[in-house]
Protein backbone atom coordinates (compact mmCIF):
# COMPACT_ATOMS: atom_id res chain seq x y z
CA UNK A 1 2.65 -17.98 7.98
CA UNK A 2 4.29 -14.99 6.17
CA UNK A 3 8.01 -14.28 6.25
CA UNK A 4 9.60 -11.88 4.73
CA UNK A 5 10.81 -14.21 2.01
CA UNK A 6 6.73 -14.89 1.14
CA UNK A 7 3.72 -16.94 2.57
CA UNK A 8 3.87 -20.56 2.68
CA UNK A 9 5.85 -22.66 0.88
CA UNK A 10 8.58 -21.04 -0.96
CA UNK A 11 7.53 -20.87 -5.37
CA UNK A 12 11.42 -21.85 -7.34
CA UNK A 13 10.65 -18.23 -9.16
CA UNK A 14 13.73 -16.95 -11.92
CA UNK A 15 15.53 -14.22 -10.40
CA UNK A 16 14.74 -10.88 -11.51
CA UNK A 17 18.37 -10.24 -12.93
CA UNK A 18 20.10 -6.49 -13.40
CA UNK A 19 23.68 -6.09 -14.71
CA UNK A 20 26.41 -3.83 -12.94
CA UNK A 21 25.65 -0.87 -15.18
CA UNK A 22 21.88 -0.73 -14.87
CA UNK A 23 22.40 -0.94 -10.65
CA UNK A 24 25.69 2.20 -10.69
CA UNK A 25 23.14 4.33 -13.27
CA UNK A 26 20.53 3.82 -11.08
CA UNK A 27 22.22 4.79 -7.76
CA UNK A 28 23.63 7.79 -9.23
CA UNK A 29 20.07 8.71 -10.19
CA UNK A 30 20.84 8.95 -14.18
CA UNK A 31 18.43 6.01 -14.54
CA UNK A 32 15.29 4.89 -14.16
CA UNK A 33 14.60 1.09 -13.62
CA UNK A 34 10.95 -0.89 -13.41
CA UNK A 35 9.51 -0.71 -10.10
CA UNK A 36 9.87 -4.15 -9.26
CA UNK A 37 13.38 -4.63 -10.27
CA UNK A 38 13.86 -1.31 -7.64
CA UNK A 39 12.40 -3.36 -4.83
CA UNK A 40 13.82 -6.82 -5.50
CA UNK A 41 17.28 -5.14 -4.65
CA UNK A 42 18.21 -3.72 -1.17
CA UNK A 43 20.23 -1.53 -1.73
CA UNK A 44 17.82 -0.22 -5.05
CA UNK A 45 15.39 0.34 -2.85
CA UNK A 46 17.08 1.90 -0.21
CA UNK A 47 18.11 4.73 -2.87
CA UNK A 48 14.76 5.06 -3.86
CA UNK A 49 13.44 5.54 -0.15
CA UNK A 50 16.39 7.93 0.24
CA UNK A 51 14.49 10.26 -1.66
CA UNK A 52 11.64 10.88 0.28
CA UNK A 53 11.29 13.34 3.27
CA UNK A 54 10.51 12.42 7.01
CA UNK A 55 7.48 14.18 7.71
CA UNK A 56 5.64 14.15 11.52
CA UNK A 57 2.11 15.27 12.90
CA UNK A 58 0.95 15.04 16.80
CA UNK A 59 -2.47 13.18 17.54
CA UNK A 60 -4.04 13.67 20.62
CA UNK A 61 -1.66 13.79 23.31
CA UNK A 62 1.26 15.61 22.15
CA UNK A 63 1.57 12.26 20.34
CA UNK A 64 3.95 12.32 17.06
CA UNK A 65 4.01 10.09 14.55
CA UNK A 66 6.11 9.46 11.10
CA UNK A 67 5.65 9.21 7.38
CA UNK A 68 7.36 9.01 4.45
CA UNK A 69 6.44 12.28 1.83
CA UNK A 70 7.30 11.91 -1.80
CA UNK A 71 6.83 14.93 -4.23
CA UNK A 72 6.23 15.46 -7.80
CA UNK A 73 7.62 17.96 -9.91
CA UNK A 74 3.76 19.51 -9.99
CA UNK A 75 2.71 21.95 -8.34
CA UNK A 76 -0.79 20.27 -7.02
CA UNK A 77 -1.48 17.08 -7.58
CA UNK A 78 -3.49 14.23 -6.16
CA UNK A 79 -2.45 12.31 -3.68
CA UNK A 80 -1.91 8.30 -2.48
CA UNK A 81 -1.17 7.57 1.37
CA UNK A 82 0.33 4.02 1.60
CA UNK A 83 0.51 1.89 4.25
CA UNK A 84 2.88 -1.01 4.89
CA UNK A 85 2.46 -4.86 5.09
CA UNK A 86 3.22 -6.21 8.74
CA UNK A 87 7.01 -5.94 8.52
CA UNK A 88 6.48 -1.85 9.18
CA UNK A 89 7.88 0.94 7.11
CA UNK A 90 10.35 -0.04 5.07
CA UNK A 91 12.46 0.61 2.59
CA UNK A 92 10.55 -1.04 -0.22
CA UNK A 93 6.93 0.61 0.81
CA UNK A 94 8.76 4.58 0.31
CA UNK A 95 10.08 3.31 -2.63
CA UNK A 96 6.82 2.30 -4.13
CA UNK A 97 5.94 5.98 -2.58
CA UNK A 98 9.19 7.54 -4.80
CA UNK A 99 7.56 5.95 -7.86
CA UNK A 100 4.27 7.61 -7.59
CA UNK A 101 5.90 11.15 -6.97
CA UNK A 102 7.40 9.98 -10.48
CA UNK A 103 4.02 9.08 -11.69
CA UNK A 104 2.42 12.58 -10.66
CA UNK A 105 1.15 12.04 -7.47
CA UNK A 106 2.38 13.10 -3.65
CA UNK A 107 2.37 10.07 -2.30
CA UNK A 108 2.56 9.61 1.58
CA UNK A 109 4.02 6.12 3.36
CA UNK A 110 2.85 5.89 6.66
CA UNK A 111 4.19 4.67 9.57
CA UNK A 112 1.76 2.69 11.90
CA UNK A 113 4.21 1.10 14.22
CA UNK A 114 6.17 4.21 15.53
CA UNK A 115 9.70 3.38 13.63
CA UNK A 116 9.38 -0.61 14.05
CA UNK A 117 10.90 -2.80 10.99
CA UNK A 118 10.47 -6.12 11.57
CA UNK A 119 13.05 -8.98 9.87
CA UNK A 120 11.38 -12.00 11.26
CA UNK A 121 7.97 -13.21 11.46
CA UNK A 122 7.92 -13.73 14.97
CA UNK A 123 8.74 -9.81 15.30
CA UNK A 124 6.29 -8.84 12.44
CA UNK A 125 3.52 -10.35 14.64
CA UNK A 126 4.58 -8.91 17.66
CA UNK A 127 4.28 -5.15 16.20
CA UNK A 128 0.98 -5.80 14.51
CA UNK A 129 -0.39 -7.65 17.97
CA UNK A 130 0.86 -4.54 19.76
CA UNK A 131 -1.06 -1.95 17.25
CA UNK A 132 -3.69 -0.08 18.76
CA UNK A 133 -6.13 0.05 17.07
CA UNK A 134 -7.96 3.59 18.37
CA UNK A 135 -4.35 5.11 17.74
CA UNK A 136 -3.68 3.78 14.30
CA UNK A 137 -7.35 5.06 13.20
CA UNK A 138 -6.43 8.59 14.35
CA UNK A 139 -3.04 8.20 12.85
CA UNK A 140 -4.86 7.33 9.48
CA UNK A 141 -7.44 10.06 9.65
CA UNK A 142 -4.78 12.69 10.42
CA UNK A 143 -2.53 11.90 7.76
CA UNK A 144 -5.89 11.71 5.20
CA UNK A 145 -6.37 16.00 6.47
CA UNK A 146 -2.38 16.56 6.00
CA UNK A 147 -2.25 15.56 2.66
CA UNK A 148 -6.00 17.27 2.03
CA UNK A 149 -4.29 20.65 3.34
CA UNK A 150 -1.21 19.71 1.85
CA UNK A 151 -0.26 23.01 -0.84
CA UNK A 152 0.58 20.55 -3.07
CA UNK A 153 -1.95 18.52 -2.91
CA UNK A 154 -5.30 19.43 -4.85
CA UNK A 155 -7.78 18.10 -2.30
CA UNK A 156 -8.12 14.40 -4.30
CA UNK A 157 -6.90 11.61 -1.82
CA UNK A 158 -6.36 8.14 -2.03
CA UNK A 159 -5.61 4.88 -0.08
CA UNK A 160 -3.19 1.78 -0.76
CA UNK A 161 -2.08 -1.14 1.21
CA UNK A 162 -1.09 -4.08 1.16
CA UNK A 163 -1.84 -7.40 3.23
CA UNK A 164 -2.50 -5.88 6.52
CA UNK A 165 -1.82 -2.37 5.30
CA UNK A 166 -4.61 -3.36 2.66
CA UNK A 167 -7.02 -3.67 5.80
CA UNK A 168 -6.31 -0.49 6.97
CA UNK A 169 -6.48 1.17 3.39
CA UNK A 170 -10.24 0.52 4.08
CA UNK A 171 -10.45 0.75 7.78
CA UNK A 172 -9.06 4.32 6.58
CA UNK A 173 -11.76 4.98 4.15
CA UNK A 174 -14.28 4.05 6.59
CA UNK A 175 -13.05 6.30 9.37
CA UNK A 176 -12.92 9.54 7.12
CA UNK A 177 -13.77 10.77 3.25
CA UNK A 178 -11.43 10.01 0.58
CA UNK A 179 -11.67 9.70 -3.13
CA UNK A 180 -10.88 5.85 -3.86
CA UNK A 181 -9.76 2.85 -1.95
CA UNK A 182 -6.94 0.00 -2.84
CA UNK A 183 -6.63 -3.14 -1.21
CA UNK A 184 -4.05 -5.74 -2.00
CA UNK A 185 -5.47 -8.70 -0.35
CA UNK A 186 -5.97 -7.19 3.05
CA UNK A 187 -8.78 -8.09 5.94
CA UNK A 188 -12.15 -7.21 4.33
CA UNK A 189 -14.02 -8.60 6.78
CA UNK A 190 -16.90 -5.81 7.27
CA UNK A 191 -20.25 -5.29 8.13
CA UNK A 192 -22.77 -2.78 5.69
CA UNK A 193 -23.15 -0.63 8.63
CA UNK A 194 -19.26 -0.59 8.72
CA UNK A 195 -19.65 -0.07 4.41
CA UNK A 196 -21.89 2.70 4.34
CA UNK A 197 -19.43 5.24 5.32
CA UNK A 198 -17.41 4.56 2.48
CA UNK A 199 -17.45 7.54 0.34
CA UNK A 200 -15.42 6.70 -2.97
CA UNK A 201 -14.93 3.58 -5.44
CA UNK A 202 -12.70 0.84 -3.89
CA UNK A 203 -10.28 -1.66 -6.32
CA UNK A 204 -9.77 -5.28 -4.23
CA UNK A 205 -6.66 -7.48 -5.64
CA UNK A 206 -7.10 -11.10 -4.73
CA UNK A 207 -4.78 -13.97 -5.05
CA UNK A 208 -7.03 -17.52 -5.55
CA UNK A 209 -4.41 -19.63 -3.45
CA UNK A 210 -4.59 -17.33 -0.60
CA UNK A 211 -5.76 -19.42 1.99
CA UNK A 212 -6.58 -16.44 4.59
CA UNK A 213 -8.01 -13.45 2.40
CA UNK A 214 -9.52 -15.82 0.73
CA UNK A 215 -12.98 -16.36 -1.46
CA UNK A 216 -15.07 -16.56 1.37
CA UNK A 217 -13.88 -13.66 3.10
CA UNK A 218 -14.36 -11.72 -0.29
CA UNK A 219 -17.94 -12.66 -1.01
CA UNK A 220 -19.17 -11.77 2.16
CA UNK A 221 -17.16 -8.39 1.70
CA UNK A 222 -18.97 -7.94 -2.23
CA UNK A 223 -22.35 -9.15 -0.25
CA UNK A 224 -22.13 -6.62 2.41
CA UNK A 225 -21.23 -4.06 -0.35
CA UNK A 226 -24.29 -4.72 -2.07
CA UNK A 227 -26.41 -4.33 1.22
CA UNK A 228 -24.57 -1.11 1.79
CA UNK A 229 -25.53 -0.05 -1.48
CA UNK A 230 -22.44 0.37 -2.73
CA UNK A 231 -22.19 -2.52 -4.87
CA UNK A 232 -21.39 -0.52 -7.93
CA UNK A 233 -18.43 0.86 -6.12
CA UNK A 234 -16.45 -1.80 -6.30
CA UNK A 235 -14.52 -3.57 -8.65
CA UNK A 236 -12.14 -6.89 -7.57
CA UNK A 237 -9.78 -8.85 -9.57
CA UNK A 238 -8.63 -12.19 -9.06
CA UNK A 239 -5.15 -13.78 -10.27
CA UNK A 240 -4.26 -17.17 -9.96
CA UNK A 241 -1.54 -16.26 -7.07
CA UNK A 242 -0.80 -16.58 -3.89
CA UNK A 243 -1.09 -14.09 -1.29
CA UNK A 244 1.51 -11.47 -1.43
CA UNK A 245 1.82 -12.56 -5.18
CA UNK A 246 2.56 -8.28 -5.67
CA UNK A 247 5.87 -8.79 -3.88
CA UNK A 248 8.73 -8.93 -5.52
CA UNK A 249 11.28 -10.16 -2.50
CA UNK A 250 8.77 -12.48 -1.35
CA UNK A 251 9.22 -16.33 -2.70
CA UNK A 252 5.31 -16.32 -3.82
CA UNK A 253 5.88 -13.51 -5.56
CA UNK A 254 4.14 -13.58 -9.36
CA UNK A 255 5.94 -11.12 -11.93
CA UNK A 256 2.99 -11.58 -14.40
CA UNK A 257 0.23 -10.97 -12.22
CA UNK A 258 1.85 -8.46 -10.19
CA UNK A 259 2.68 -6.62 -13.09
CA UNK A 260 -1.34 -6.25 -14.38
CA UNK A 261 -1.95 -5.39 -10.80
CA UNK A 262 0.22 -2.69 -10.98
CA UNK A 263 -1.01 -1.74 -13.91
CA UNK A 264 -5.23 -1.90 -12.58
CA UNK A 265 -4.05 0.13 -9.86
CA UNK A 266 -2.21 2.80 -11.66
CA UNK A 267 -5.64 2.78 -14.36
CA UNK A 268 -7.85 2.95 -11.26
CA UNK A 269 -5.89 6.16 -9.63
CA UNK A 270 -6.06 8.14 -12.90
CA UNK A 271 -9.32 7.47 -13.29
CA UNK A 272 -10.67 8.56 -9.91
CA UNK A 273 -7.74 10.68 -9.31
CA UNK A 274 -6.31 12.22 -12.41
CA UNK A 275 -2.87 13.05 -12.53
């Protein structure tokens, strides 16, 4: 069961370390710091997600919901919608949001549990149990056409997510047309039928200790892929980690592998993307 100190049993990991200096520079915004030394900190990343802007649509219904809008300093760019892990929209999803605006790219955090954080388990289940699932699909599809008639966006669009925000990158991609799909070891559980709407490439990250989003899961997903004929759409990596290995405040957290992961995913954006 995930926490939000990791999965499982907690990994003795060395502390990702930052003196006084490098933490006052940063909060008065006259330095810039690696992304997951911003994240590992609380009140890092709650400087970082101070920079984005609240945004709101309405669904059907009068509905509203939330997200988080980070923009570059271009004037169109492509763009990445995030979504969150099942703690909800926190401060350390907008902050991965702030980096891409610093990378080039309006990125959008969305919010799938209508302002919910969970801090315990036990809470993080009860949001994700009480998602939805109609809703959050026309939550997902009408943040995808904001951002597409976004002025500063030039009509690219991408997903990312992570754990169960990596199943709804693709449940996203399936439901309407974007550009390229990231999951970070997220529910690919999916039938070719359910593949064949997929319109651009998708990147999988895979820990080989996760015991749920595990191998199994995967090959049927690659198999179902290749009946959908869209095998040569996908590309997956697999790093000897655990799952949420990309995290950096969760105890299975993996600085190495998370670190090429990063990397792969910032690679796969620019090339589908640009920037």
């Amino acid at each position: 069961m995930c926490d939000l100190h990791g999965c499982g049993t907690q990994t003795q990991l060395a502390p990702i370390k930052l003196d006084s200096t490098q933490r006052r520079l940063f909060l008065q915004g006259l330095a810039c710091l690696p992304l997951a030394t911003v994240l590992a900190y609380p009140e890092l990343a709650k400087a970082a997600a101070a920079s984005t802007e609240e945004v709101s649509i309405s669904l059907e219904m009068d509905t509203k919901v939330q997200a988080s809008l980070a923009l570059p300093a271009a004037e169109k760019a492509p763009a990445v919608i995030l979504i969150h892990e099942w703690w909800g929209l926190n401060d350390q999803i907008k902050a991965v949001a702030a980096e891409l605006a610093n990378l080039g790219y309006v990125a959008l955090a969305v919010d799938l549990y209508g302002g919910k954080v969970a801090s315990t388990p036990d809470e993080a289940k009860a949001l994700m149990g009480d998602l939805d699932p109609k809703i959050a699909k026309e939550t997902m599809v009408g943040w995808v056409d904001y951002l597409k008639k976004h002025p500063r966006v030039n009509g690219k669009v991408a997903t990312l997510g992570w754990c169960f925000g990596g199943g709804w990158s693709l449940n996203t991609s399936i439901a309407t047309p974007v550009d390229a799909t990231i999951i970070y070891y997220g529910n690919v559980t999916k039938t070719a039928n359910d593949l064949k709407a997929l319109n651009g490439p998708v990147l999988g990250q895979f820990g080989k200790l996760d015991k749920s989003i595990n191998q199994e899961m995967v090959s049927g997903f690659e198999q179902e892929m290749d009946k959908a004929g869209k095998k040569d759409r996908l590309t997956v990596y697999w790093y000897d980690a655990d799952h949420a290995f990309a995290n950096p405040t969760g105890a299975r957290y993996d600085e190495a592998n998370a670190k090429l992961a990063w990397e792969r995913t910032l690679e796969f954006l620019k090339t589908h993307l640009g920037t």
